[in-house]
N, C-alpha and C. Protein backbone atom coordinates (compact mmCIF):
# COMPACT_ATOMS: atom_id res chain seq x y z
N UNK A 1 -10.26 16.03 10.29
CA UNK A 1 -11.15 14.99 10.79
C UNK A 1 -10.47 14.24 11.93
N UNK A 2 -11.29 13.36 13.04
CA UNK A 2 -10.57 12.60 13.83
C UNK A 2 -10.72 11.23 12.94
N UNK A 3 -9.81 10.45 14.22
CA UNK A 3 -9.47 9.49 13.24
C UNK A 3 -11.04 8.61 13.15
N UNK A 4 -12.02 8.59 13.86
CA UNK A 4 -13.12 7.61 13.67
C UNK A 4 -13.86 8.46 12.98
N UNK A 5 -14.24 9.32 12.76
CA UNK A 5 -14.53 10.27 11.58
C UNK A 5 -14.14 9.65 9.92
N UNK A 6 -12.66 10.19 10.07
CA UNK A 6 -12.09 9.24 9.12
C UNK A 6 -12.39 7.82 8.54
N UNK A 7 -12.19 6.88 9.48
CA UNK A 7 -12.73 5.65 9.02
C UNK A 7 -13.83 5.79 8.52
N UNK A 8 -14.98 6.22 9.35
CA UNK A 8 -16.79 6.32 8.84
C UNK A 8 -17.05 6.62 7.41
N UNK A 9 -16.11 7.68 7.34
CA UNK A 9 -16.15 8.83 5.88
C UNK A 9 -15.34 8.00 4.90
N UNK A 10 -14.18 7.09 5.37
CA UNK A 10 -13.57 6.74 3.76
C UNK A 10 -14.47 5.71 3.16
N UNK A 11 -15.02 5.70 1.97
CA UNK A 11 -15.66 4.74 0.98
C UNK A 11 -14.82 4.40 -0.31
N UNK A 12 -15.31 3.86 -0.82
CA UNK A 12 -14.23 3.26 -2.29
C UNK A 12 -15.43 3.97 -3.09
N UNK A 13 -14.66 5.21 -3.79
CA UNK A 13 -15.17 5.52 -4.91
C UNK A 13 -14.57 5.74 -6.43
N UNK A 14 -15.78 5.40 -7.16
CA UNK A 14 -15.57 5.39 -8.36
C UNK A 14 -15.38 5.63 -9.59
N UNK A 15 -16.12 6.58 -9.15
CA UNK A 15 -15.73 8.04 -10.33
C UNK A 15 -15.71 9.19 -9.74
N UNK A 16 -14.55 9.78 -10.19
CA UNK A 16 -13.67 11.12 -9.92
C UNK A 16 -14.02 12.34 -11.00
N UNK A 17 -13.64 13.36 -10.08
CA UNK A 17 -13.46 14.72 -11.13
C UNK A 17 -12.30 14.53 -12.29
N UNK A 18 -12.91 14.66 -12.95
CA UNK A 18 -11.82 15.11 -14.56
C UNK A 18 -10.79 15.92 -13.91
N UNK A 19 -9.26 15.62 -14.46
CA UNK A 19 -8.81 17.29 -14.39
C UNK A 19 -8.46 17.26 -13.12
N UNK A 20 -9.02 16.85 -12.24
CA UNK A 20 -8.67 17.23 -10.74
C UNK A 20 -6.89 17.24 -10.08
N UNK A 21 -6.52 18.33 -9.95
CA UNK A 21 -4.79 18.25 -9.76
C UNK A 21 -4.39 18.49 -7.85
N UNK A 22 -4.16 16.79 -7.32
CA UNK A 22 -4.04 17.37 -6.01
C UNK A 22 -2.13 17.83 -5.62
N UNK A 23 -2.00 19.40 -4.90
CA UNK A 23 -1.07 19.43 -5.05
C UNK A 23 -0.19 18.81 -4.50
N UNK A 24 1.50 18.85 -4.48
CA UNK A 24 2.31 18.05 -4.81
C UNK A 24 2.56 17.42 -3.45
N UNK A 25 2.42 19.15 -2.41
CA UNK A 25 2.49 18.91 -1.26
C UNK A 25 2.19 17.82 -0.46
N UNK A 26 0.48 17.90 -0.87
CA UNK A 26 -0.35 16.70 -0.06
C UNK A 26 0.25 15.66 -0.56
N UNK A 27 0.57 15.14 -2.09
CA UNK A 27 0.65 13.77 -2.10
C UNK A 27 1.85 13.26 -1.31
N UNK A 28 2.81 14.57 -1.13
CA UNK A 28 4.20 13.75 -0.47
C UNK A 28 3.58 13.28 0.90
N UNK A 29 2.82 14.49 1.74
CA UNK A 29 2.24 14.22 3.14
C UNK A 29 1.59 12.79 3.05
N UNK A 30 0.98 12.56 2.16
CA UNK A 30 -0.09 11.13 2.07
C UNK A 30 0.86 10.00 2.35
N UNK A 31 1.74 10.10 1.34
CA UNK A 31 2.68 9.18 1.41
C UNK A 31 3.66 9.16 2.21
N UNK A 32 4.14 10.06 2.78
CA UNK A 32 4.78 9.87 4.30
C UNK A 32 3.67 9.07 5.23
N UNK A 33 2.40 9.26 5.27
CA UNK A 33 1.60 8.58 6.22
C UNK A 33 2.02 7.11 6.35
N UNK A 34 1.87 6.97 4.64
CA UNK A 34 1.85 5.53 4.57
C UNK A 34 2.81 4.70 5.28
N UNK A 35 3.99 5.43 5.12
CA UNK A 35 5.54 4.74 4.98
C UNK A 35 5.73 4.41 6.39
N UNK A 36 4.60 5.43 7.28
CA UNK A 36 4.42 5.32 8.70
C UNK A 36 3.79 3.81 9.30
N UNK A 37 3.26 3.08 8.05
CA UNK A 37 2.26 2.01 8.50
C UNK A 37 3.76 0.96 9.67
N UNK A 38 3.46 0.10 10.27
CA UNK A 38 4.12 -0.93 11.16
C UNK A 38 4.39 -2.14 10.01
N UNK A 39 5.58 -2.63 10.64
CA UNK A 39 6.00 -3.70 9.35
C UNK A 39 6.47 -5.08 10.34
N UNK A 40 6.34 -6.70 9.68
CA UNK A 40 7.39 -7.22 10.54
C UNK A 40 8.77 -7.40 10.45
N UNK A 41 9.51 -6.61 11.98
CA UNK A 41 10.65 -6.63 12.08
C UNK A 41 11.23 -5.33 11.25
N UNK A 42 10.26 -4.70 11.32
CA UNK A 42 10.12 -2.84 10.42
C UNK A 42 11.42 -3.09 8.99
N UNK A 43 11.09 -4.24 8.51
CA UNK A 43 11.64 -4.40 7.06
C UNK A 43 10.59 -3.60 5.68
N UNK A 44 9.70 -2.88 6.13
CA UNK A 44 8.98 -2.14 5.13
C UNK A 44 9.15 -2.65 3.95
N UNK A 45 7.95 -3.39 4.03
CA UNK A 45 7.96 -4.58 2.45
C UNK A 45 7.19 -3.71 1.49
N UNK A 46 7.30 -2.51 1.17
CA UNK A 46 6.71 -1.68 -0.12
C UNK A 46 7.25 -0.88 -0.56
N UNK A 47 7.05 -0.67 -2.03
CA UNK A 47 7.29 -0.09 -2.88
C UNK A 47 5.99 1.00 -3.96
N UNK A 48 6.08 1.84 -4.01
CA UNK A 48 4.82 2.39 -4.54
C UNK A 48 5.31 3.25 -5.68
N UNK A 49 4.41 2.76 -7.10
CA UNK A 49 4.65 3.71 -7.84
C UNK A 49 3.26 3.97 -8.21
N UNK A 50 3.98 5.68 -8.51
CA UNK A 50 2.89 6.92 -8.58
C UNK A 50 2.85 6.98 -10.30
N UNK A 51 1.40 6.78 -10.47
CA UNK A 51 1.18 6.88 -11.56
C UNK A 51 0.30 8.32 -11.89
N UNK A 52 0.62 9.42 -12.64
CA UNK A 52 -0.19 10.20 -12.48
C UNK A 52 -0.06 10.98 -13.82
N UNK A 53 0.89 10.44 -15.06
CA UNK A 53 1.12 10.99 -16.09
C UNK A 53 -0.11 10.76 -17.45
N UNK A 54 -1.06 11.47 -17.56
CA UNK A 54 -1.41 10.77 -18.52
C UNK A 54 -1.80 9.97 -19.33
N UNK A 55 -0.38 9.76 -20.29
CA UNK A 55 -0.42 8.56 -21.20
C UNK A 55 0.24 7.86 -20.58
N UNK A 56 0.33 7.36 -19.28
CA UNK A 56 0.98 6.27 -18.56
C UNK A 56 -0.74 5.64 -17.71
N UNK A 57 -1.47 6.52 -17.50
CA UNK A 57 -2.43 6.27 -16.75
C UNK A 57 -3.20 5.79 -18.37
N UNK A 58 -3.28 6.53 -19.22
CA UNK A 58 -3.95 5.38 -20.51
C UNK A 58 -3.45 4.00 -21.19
N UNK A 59 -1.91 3.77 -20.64
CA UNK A 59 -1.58 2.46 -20.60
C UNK A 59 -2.26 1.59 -19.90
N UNK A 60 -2.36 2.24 -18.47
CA UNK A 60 -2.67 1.28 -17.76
C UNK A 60 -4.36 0.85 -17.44
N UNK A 61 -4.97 1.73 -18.24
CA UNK A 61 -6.19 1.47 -18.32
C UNK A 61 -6.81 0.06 -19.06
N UNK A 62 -6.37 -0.18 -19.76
CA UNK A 62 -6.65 -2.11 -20.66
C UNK A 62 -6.20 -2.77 -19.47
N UNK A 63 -4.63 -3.03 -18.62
CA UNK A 63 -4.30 -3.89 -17.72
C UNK A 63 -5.31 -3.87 -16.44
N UNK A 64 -6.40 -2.78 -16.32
CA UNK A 64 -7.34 -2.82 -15.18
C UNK A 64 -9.01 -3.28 -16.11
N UNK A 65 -8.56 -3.31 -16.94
CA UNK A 65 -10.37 -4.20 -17.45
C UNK A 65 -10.56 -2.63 -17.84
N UNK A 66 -10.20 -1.66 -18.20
CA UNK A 66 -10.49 -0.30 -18.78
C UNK A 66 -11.86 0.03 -17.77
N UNK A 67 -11.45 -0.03 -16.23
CA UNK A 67 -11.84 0.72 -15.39
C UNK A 67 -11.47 2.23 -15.28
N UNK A 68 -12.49 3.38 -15.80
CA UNK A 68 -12.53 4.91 -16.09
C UNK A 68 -12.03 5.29 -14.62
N UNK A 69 -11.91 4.33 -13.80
CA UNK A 69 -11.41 5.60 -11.98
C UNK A 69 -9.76 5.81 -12.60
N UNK A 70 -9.16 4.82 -13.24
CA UNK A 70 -7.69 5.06 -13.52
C UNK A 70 -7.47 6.53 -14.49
N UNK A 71 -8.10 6.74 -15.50
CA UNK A 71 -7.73 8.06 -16.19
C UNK A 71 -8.61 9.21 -15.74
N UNK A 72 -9.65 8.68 -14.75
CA UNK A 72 -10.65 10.31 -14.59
C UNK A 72 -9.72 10.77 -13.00
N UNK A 73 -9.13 9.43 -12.49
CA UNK A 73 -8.38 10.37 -10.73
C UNK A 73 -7.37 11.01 -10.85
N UNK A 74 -7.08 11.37 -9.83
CA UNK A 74 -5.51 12.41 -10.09
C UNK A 74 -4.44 11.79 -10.42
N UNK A 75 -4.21 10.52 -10.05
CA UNK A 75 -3.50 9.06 -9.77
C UNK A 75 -3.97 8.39 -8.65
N UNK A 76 -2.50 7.53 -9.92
CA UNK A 76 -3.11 6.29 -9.53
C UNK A 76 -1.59 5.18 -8.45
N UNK A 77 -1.63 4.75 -7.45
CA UNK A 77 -0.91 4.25 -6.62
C UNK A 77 -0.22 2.69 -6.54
N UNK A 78 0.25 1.98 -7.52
CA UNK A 78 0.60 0.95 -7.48
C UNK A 78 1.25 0.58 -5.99
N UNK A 79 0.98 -0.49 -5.69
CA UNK A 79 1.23 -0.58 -4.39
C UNK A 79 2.20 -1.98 -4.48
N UNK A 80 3.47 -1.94 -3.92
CA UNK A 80 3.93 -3.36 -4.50
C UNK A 80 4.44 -4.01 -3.16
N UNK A 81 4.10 -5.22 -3.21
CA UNK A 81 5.04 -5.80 -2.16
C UNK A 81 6.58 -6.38 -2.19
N UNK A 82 7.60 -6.39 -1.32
CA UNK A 82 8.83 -6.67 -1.72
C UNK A 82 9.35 -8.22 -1.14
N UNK A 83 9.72 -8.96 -2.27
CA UNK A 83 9.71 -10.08 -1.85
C UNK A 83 11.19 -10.65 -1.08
N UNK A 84 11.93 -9.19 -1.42
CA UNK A 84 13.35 -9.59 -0.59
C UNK A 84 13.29 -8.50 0.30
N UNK A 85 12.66 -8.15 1.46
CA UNK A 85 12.56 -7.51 2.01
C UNK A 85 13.97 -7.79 3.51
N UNK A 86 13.80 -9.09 3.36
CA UNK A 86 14.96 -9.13 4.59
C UNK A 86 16.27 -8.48 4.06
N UNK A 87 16.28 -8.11 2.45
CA UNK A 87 18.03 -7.54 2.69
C UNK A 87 18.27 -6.04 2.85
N UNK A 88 16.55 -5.79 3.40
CA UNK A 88 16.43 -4.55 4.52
C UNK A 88 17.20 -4.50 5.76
N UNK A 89 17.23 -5.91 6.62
CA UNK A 89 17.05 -5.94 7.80
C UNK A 89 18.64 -5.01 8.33
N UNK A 90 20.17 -5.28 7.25
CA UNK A 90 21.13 -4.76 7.26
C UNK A 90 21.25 -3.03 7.84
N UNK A 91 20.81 -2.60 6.77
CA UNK A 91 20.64 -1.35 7.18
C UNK A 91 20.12 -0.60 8.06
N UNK A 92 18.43 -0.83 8.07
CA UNK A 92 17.38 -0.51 9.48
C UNK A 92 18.31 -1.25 10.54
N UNK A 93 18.79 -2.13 11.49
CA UNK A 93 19.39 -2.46 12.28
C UNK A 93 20.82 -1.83 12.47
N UNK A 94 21.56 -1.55 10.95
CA UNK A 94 22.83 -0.65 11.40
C UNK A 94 22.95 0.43 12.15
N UNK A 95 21.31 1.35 11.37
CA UNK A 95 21.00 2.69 11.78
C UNK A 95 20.73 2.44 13.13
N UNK A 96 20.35 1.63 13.71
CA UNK A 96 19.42 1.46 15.23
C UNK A 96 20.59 1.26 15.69
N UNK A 97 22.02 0.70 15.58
CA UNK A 97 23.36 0.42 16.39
C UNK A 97 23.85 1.99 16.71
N UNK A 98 24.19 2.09 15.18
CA UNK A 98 24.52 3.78 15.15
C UNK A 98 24.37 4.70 16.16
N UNK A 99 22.43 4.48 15.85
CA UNK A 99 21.88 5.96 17.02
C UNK A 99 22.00 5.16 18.78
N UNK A 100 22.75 4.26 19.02
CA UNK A 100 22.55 3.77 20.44
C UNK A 100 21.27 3.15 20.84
N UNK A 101 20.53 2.67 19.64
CA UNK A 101 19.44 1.90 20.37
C UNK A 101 19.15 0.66 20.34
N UNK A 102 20.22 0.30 20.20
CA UNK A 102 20.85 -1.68 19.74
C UNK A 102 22.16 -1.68 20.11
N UNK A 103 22.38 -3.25 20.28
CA UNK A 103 24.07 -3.41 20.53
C UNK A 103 23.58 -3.97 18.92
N UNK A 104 25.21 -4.05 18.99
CA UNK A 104 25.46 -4.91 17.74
C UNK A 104 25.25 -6.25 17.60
N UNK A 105 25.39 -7.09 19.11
CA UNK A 105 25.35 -8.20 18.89
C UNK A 105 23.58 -8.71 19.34
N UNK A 106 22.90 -8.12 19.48
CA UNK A 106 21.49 -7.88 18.90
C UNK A 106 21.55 -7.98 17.47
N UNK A 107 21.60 -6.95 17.13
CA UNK A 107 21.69 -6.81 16.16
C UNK A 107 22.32 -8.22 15.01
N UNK A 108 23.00 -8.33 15.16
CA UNK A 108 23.58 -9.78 14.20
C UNK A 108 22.88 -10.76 14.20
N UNK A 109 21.85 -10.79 15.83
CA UNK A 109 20.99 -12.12 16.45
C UNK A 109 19.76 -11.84 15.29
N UNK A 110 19.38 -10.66 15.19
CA UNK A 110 18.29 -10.37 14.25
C UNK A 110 18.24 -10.57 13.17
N UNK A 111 19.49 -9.85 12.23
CA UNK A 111 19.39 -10.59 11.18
C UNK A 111 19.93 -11.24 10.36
N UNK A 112 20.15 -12.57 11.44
CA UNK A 112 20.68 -13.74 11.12
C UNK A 112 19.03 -14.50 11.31
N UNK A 113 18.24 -14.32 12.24
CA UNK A 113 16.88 -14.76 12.28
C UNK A 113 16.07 -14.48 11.11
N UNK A 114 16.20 -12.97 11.02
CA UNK A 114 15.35 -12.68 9.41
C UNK A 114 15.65 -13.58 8.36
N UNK A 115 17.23 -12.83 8.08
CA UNK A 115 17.67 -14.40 6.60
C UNK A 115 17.43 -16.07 6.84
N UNK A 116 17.50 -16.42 7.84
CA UNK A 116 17.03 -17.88 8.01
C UNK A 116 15.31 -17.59 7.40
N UNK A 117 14.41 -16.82 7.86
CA UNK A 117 13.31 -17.04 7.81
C UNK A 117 12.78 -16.96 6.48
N UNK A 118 13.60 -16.10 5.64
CA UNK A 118 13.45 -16.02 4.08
C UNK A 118 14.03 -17.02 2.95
N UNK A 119 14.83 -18.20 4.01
CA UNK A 119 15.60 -18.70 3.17
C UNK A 119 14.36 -20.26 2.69
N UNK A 120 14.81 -20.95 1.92
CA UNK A 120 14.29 -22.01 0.67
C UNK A 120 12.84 -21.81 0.30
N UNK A 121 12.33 -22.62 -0.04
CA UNK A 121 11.41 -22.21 -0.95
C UNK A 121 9.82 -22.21 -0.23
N UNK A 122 9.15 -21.48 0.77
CA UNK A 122 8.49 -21.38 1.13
C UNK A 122 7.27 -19.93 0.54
N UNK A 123 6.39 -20.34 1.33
CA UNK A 123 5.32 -18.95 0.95
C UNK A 123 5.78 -17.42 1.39
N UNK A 124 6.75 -17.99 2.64
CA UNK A 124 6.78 -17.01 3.63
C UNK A 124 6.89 -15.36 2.53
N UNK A 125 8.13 -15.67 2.15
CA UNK A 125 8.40 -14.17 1.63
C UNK A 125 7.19 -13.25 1.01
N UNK A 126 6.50 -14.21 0.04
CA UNK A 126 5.14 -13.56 -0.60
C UNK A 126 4.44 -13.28 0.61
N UNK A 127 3.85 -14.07 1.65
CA UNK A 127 2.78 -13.45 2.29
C UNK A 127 3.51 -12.20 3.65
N UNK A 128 4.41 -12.59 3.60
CA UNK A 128 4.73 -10.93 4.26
C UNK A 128 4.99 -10.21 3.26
N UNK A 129 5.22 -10.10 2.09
CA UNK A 129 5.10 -8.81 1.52
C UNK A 129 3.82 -8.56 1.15
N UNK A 130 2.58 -8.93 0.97
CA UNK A 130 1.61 -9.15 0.44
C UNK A 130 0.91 -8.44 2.04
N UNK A 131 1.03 -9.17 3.60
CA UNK A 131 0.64 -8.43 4.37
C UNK A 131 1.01 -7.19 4.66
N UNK A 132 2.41 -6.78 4.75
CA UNK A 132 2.78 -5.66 5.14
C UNK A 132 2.43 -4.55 4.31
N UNK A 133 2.64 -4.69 2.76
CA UNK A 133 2.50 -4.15 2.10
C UNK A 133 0.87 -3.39 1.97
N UNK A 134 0.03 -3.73 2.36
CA UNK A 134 -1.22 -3.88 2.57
C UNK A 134 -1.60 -3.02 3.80
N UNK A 135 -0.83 -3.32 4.53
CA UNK A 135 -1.05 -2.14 5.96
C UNK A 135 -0.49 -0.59 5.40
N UNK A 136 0.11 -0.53 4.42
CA UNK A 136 0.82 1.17 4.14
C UNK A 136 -0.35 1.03 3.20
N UNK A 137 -0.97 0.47 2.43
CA UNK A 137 -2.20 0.87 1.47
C UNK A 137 -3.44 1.44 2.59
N UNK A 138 -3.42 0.70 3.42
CA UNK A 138 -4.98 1.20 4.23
C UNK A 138 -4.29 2.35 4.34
N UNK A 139 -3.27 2.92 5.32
CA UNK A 139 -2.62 3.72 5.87
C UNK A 139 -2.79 5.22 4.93
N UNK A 140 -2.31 4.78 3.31
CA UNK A 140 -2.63 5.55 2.96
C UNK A 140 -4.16 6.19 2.51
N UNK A 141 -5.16 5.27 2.06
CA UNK A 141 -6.44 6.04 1.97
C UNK A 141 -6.64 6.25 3.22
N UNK A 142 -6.17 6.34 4.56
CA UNK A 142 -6.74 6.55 5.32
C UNK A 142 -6.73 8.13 5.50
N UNK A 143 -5.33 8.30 4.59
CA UNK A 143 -4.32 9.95 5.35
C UNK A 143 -4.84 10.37 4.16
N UNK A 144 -5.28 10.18 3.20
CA UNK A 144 -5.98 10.55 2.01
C UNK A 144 -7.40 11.06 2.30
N UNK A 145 -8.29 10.13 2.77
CA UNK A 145 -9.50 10.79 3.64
C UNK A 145 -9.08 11.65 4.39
N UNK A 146 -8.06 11.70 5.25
CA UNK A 146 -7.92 12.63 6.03
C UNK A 146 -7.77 14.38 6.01
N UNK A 147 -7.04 14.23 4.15
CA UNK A 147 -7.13 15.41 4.36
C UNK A 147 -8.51 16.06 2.87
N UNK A 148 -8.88 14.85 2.71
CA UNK A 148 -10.44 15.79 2.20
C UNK A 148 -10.41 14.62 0.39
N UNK A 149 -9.27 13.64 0.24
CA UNK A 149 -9.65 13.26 -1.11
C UNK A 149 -10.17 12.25 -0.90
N UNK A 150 -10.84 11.34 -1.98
CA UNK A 150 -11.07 9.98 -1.91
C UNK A 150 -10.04 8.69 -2.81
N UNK A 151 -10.70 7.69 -2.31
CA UNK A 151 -9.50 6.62 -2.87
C UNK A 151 -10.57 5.38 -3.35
N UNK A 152 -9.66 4.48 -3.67
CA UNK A 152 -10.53 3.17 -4.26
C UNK A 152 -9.58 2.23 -4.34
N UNK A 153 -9.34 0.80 -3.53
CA UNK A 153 -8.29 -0.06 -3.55
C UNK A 153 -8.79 -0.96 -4.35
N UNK A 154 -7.95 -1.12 -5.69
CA UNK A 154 -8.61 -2.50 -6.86
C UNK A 154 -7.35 -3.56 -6.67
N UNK A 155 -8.19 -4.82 -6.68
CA UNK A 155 -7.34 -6.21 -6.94
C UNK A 155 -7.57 -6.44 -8.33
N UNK A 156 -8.50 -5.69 -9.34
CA UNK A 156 -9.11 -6.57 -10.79
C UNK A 156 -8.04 -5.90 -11.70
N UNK A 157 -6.58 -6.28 -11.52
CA UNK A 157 -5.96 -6.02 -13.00
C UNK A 157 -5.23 -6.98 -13.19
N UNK A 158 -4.41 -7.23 -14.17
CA UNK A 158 -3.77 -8.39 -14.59
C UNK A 158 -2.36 -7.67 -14.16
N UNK A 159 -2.20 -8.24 -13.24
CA UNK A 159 -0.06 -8.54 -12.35
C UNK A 159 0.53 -8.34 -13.21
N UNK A 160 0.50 -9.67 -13.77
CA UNK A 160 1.93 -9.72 -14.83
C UNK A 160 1.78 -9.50 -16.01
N UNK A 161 1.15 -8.96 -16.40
CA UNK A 161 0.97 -7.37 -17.52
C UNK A 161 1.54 -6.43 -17.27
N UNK A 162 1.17 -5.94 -16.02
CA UNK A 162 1.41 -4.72 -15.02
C UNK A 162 2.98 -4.57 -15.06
N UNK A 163 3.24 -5.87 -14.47
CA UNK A 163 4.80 -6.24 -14.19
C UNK A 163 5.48 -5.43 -15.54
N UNK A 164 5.15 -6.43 -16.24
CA UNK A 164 5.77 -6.10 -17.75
C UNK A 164 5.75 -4.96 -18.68
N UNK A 165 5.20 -3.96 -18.59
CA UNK A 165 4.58 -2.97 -19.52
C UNK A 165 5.37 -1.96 -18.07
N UNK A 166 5.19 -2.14 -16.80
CA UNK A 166 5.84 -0.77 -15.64
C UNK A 166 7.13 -1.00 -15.30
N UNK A 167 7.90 -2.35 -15.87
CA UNK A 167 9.01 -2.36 -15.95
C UNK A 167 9.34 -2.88 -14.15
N UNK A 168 8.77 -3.26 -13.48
CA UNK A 168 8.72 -3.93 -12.09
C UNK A 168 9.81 -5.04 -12.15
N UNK A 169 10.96 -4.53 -11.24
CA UNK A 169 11.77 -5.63 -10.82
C UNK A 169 11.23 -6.69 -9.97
N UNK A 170 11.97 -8.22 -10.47
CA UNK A 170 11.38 -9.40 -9.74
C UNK A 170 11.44 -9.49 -8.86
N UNK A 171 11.96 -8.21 -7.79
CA UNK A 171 11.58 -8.32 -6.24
C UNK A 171 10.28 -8.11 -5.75
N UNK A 172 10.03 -7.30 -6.53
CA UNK A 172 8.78 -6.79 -6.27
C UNK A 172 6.94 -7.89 -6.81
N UNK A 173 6.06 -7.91 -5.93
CA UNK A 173 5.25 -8.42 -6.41
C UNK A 173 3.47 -7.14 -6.37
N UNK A 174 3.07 -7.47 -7.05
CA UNK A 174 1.66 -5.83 -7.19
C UNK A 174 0.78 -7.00 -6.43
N UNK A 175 0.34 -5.74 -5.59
CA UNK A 175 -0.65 -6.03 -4.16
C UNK A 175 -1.80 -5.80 -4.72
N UNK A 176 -1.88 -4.49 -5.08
CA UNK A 176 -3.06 -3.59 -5.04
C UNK A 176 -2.69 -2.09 -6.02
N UNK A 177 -3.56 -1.70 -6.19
CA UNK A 177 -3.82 -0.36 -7.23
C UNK A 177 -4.41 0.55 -6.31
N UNK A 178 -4.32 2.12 -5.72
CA UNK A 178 -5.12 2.63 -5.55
C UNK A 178 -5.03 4.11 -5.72
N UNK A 179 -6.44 4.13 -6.00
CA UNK A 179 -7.20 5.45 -7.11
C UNK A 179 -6.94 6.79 -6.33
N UNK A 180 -6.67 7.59 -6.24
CA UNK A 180 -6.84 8.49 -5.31
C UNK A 180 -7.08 10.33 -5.99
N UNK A 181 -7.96 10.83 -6.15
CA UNK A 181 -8.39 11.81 -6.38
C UNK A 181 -10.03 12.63 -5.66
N UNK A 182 -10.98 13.32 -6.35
CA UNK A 182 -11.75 13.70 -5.96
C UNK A 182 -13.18 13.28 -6.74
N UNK A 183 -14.19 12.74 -5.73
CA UNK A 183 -15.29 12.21 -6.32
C UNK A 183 -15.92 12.82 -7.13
N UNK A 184 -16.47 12.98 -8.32
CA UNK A 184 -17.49 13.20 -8.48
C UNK A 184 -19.07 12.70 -8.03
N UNK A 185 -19.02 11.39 -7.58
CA UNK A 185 -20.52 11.04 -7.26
C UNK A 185 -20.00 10.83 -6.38
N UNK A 186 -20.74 10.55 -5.07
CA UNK A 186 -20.29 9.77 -3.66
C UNK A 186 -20.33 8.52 -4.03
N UNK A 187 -19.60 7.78 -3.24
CA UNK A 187 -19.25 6.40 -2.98
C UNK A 187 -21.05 5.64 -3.10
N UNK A 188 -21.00 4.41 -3.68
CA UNK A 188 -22.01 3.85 -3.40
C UNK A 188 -22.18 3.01 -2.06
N UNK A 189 -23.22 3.45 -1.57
CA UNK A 189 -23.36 2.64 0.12
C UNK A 189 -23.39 1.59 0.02
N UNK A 190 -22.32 1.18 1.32
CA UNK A 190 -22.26 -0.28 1.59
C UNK A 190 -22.75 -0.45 2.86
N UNK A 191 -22.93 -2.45 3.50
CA UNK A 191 -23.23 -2.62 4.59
C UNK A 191 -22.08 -3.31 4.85
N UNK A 192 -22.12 -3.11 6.46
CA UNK A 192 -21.12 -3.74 6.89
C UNK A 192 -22.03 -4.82 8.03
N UNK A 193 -21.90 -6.26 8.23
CA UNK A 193 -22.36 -7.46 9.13
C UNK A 193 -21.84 -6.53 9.99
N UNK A 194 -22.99 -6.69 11.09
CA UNK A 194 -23.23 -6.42 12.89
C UNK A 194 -22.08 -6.81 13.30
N UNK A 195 -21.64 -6.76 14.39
CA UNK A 195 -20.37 -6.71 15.30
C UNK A 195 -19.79 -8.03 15.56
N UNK A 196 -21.36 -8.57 16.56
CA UNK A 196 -21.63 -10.05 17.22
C UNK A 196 -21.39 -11.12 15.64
N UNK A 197 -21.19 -10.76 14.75
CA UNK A 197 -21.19 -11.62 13.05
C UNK A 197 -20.26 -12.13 13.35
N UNK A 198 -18.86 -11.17 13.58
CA UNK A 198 -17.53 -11.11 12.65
C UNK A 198 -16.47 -11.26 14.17
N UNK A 199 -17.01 -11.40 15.88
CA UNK A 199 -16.37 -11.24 16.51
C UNK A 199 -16.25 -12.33 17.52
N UNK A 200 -15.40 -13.29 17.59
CA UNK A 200 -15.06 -14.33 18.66
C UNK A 200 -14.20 -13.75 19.77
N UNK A 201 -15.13 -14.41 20.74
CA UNK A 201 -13.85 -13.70 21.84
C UNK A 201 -12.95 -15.11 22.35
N UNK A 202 -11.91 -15.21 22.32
CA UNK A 202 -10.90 -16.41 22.76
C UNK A 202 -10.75 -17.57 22.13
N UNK A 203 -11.76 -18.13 21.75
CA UNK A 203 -11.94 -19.03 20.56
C UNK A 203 -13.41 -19.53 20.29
N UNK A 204 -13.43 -20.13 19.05
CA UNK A 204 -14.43 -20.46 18.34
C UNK A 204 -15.54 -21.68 19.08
């Protein structure tokens, strides 16, 4: 598909084929897409666990309101955001000295800026992991449509259940859930508000 193809075609659907096994291949490809999404200051604030066992996917069916897309899809995609994401910034910036595409003393300017920006007790850390994290979720149903499955992004489960029962370190905070296998029914149609609704040009 092209990519506006893509967009048109992905819907959130809801019920999946039983049984449906996508192979291992694609899911790694999917998830390389994701990992591709843009981050700020490319600290890649996610973490994703693949849920696709079973009796791990019938655990987690009560923590989603015993929504049937979790045990009828192939898996299921916890999507997490990372709330210490700046003690990324070390490494991604070493590697960039390394390969010659930073000095070092760039480099130190950066992330000495990052850790200031994460430091006392502000929102900041949650809502960049919560945004970034969120751009590799589209990213991925997108590369998921792309190559022929469907997906479904849920906010309706209980976090800190989730947390507790998947064993989630306190860096981590759950964004989003998403479903990813093969429909059985098509997506139910949605509308989307006209253009002129949703679009200011320069300001309000």
């Amino acid at each position: 598909m092209g990519l506006f193809q893509t967009i048109q075609e992905r819907h959130s659907v809801k019920k999946y084929e039983k049984g449906f096994v996508i192979p291992e291949q694609d899911v790694t490809e999917m998830l390389e897409a994701a990992i591709e999404a843009p981050s700020s200051w490319n600290l890649q604030h996610w973490k994703f666990v693949v849920i696709d066992d079973q009796a791990k996917k019938e655990q987690l069916l009560p923590i989603t309101y015993n929504q049937k897309q979790i045990v009828d899809s192939s898996f299921t995609v916890a999507i997490l955001g990372d709330l210490k994401a700046n003690e990324n910034a070390e490494v991604i910036y070493e590697n960039a000295v390394n390969k010659g595409l930073m000095a070092e003393d760039i480099k130190n300017t950066l992330v000495g800026q990052i850790h200031s920006a994460y430091e006392g007790d502000t929102p900041f850390p949650r809502d960049e992991a919560v945004l970034n994290a969120s751009l590799a979720a589209m990213q991925l149903m997108l590369a998921a449509k792309a190559k022929g499955y469907d997906t479904c992004p849920m906010g309706g489960f209980q976090r800190s259940r989730f947390v507790e029962e998947f064993n989630v370190p306190e860096r981590y905070v759950p964004v989003m859930l998403v479903t990813v296998g093969k429909a059985a029914e098509p997506a139910r149609p949605s509308e989307r508000f006209p253009l002129e609704d949703v679009v200011i040009k320069n300001t309000f």
